[in-house]
N, C-alpha and C. Protein backbone atom coordinates (compact mmCIF):
# COMPACT_ATOMS: atom_id res chain seq x y z
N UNK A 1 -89.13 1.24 42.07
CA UNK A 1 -88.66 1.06 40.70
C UNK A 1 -87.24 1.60 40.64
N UNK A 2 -86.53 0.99 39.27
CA UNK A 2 -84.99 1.35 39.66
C UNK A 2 -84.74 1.59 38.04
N UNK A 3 -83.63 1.93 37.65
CA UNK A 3 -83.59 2.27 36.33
C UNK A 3 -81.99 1.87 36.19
N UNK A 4 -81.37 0.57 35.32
CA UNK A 4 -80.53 -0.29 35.40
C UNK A 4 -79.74 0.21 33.69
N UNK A 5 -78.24 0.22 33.78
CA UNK A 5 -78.10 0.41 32.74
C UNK A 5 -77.47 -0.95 32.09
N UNK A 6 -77.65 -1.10 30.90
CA UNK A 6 -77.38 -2.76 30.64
C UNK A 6 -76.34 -2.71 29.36
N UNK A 7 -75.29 -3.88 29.30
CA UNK A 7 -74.28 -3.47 27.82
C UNK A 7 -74.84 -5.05 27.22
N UNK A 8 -75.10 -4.51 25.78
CA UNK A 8 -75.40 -5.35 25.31
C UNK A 8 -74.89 -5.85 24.28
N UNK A 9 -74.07 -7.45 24.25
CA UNK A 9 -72.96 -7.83 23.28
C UNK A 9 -73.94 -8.24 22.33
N UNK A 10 -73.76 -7.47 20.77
CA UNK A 10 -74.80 -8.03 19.59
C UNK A 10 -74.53 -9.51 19.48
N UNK A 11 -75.68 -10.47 18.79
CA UNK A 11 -75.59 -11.30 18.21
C UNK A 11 -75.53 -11.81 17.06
N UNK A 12 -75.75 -13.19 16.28
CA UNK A 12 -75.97 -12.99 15.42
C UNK A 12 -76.31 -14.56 14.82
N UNK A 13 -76.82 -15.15 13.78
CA UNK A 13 -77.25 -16.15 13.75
C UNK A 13 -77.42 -17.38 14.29
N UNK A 14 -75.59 -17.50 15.14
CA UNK A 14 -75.01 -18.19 15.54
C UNK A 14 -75.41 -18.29 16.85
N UNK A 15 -75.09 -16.85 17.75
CA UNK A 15 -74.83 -16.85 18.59
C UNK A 15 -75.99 -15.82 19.37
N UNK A 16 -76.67 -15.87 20.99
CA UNK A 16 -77.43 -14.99 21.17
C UNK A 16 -76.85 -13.47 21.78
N UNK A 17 -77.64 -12.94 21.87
CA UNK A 17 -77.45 -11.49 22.39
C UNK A 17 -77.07 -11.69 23.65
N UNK A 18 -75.61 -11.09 24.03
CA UNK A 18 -75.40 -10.83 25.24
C UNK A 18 -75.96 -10.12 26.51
N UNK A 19 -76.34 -10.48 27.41
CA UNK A 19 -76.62 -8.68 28.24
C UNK A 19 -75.99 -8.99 29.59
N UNK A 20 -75.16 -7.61 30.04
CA UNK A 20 -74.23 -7.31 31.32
C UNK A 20 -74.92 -6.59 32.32
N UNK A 21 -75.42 -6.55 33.43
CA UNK A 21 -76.01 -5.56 34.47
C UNK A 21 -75.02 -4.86 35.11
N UNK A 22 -74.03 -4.18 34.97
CA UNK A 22 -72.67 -3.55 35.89
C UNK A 22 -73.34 -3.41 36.96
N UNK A 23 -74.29 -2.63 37.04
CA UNK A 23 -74.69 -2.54 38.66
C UNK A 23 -75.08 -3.19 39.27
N UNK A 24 -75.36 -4.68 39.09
CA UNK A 24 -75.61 -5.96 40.09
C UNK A 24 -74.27 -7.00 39.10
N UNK A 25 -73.33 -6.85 40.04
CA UNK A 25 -72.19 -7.82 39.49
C UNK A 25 -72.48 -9.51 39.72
N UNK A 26 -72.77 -10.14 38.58
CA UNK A 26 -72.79 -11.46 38.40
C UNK A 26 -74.17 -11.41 37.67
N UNK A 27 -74.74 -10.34 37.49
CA UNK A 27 -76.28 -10.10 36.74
C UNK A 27 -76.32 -10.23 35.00
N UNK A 28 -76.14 -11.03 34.10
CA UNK A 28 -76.22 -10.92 33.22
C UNK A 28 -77.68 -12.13 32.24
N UNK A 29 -77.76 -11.89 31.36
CA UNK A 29 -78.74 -12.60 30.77
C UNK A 29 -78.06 -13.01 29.38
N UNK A 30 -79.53 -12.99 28.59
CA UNK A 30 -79.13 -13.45 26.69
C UNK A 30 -80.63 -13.14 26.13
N UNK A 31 -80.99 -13.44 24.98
CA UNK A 31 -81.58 -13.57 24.02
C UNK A 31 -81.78 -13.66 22.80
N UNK A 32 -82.15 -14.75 22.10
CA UNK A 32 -82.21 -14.82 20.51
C UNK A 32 -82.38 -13.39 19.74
N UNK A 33 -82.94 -12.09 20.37
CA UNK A 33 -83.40 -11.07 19.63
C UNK A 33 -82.83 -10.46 20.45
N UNK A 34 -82.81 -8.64 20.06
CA UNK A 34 -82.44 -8.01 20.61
C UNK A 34 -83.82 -7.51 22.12
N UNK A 35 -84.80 -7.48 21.70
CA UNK A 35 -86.09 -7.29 22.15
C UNK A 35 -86.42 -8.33 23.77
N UNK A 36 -85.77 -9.40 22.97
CA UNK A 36 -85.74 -10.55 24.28
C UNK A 36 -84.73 -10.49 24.98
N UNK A 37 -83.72 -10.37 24.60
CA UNK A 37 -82.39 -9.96 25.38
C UNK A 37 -82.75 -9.35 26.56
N UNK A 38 -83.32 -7.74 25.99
CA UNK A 38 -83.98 -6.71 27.33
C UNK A 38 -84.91 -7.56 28.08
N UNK A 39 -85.91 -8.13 27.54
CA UNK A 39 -87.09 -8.64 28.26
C UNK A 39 -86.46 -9.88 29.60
N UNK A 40 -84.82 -10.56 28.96
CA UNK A 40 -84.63 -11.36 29.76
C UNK A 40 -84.05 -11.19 30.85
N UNK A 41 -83.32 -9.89 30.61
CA UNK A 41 -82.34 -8.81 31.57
C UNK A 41 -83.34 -8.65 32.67
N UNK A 42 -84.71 -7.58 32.46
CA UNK A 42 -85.29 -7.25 33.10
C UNK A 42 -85.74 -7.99 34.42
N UNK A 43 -86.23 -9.71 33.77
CA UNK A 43 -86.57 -10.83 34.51
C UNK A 43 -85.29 -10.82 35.26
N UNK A 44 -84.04 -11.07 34.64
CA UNK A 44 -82.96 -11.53 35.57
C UNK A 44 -82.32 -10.53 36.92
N UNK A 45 -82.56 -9.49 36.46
CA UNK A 45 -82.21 -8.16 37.48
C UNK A 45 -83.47 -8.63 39.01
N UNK A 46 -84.77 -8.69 38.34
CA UNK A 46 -85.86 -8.74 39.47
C UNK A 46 -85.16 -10.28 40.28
N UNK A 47 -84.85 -11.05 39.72
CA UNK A 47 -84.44 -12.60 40.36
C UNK A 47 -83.30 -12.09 41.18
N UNK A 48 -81.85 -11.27 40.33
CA UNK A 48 -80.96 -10.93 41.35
C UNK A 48 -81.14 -10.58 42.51
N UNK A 49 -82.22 -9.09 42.22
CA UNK A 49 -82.68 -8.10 43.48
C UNK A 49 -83.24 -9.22 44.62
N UNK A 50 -83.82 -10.16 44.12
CA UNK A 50 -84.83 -10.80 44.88
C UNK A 50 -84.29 -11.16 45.56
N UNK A 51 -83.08 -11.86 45.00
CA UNK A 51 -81.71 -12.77 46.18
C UNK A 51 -80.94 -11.95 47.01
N UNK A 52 -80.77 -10.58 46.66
CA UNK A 52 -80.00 -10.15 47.61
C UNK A 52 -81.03 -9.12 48.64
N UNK A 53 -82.11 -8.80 48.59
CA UNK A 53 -83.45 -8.73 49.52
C UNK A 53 -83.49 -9.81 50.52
N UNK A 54 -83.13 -10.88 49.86
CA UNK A 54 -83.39 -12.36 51.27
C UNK A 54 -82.19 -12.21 51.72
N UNK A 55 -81.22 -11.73 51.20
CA UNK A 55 -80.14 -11.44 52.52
C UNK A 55 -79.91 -10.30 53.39
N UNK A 56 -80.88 -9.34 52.36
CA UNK A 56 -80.45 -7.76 53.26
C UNK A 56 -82.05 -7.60 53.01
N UNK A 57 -82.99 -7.67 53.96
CA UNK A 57 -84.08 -6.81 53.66
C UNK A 57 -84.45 -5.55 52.85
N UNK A 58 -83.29 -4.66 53.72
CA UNK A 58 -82.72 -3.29 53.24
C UNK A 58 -82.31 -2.77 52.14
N UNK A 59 -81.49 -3.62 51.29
CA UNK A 59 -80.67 -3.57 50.18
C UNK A 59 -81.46 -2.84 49.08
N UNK A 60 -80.98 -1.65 48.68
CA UNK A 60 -80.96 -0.59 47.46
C UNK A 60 -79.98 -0.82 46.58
N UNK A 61 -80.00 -0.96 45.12
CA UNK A 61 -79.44 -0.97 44.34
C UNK A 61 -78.98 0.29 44.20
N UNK A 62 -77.66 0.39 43.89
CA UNK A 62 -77.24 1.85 43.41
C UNK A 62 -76.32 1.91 42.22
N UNK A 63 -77.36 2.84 41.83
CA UNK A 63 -77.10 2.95 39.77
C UNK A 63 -75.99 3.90 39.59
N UNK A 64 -74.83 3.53 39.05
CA UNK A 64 -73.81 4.39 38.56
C UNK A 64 -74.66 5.01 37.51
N UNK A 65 -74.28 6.12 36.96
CA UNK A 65 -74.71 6.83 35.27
C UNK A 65 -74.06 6.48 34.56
N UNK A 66 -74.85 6.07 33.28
CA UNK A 66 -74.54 4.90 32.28
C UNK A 66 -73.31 5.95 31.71
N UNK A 67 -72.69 6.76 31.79
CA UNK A 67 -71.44 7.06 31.27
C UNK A 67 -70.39 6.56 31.77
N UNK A 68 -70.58 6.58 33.21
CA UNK A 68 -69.37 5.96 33.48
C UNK A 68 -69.07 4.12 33.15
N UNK A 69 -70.19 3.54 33.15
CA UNK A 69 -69.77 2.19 32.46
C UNK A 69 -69.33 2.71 31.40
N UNK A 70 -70.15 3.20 30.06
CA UNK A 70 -69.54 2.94 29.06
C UNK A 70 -68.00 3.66 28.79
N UNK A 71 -67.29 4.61 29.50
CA UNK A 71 -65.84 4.81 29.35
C UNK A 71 -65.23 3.63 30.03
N UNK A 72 -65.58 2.50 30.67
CA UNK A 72 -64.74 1.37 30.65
C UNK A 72 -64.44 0.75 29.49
N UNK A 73 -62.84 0.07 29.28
CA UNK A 73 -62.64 -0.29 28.62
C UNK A 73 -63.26 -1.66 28.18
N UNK A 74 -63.63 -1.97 29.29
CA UNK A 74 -63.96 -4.08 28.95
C UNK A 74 -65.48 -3.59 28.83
N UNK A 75 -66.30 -2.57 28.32
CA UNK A 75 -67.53 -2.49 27.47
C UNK A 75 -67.67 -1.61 25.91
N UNK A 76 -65.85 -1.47 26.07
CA UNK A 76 -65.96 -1.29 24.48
C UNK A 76 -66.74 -1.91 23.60
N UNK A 77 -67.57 -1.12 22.60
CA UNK A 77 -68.20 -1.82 21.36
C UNK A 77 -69.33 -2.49 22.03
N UNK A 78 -70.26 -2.50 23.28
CA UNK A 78 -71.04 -3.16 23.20
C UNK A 78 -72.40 -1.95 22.92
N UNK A 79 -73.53 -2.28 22.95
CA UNK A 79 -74.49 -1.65 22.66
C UNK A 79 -74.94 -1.42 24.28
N UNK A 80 -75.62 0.25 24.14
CA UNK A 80 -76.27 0.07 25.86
C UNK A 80 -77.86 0.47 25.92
N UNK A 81 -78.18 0.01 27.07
CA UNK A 81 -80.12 0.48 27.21
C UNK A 81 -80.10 0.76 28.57
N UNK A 82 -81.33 1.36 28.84
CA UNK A 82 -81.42 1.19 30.16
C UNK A 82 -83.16 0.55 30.40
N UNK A 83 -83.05 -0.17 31.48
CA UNK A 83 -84.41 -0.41 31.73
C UNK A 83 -84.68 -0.67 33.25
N UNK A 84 -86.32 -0.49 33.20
CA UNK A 84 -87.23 -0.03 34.72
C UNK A 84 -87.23 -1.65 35.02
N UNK A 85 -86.74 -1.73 36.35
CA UNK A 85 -87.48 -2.46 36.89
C UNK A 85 -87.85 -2.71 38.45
N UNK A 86 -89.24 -2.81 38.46
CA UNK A 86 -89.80 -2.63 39.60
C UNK A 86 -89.27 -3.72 40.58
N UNK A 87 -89.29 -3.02 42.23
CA UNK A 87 -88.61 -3.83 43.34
C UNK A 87 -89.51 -5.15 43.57
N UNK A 88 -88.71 -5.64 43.70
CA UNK A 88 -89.51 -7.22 43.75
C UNK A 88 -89.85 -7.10 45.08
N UNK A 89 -91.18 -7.54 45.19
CA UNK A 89 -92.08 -7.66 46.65
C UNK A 89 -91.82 -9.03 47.55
């Protein structure tokens, strides 16, 4: 299990909820809700991990601490979470 910190651009009628994985670069999702957003992150992180497992057996994700994303500037103003997700088998 791994514990992922995620920035999440609000939505709003229009438009869905953003979500960024910094620690798997190219990892991002969406969702109509804020609730699904996470739920879709979670799915999309296990799909990332999964792909880069078929290239590196080996491969550990390694989690910066969600402070240091959020003092970047290009995650100003977004909202953050963190969530579990277990290593894909």
């Amino acid at each position: 299990m791994a514990v992922f910190s995620v920035a999440i651009e609000s939505g709003d009628e229009q438009h869905a909820f953003g979500v960024i994985v910094p620690d798997l670069p190219g990892c991002f999702s969406a969702g109509d809700t804020y609730d699904e957003a996470l739920a879709n992150a979670r799915e999309a992180v296990s799909l990332h991990w999964q792909g880069l497992l078929d290239e590196d057996p080996l491969f550990a994700p390694a989690t910066a601490p969600l402070e240091q994303w959020q003092a970047l500037p290009e995650y100003q103003g977004f909202t953050w979470a963190r969530i579990e997700v277990m290593r894909p088998t």
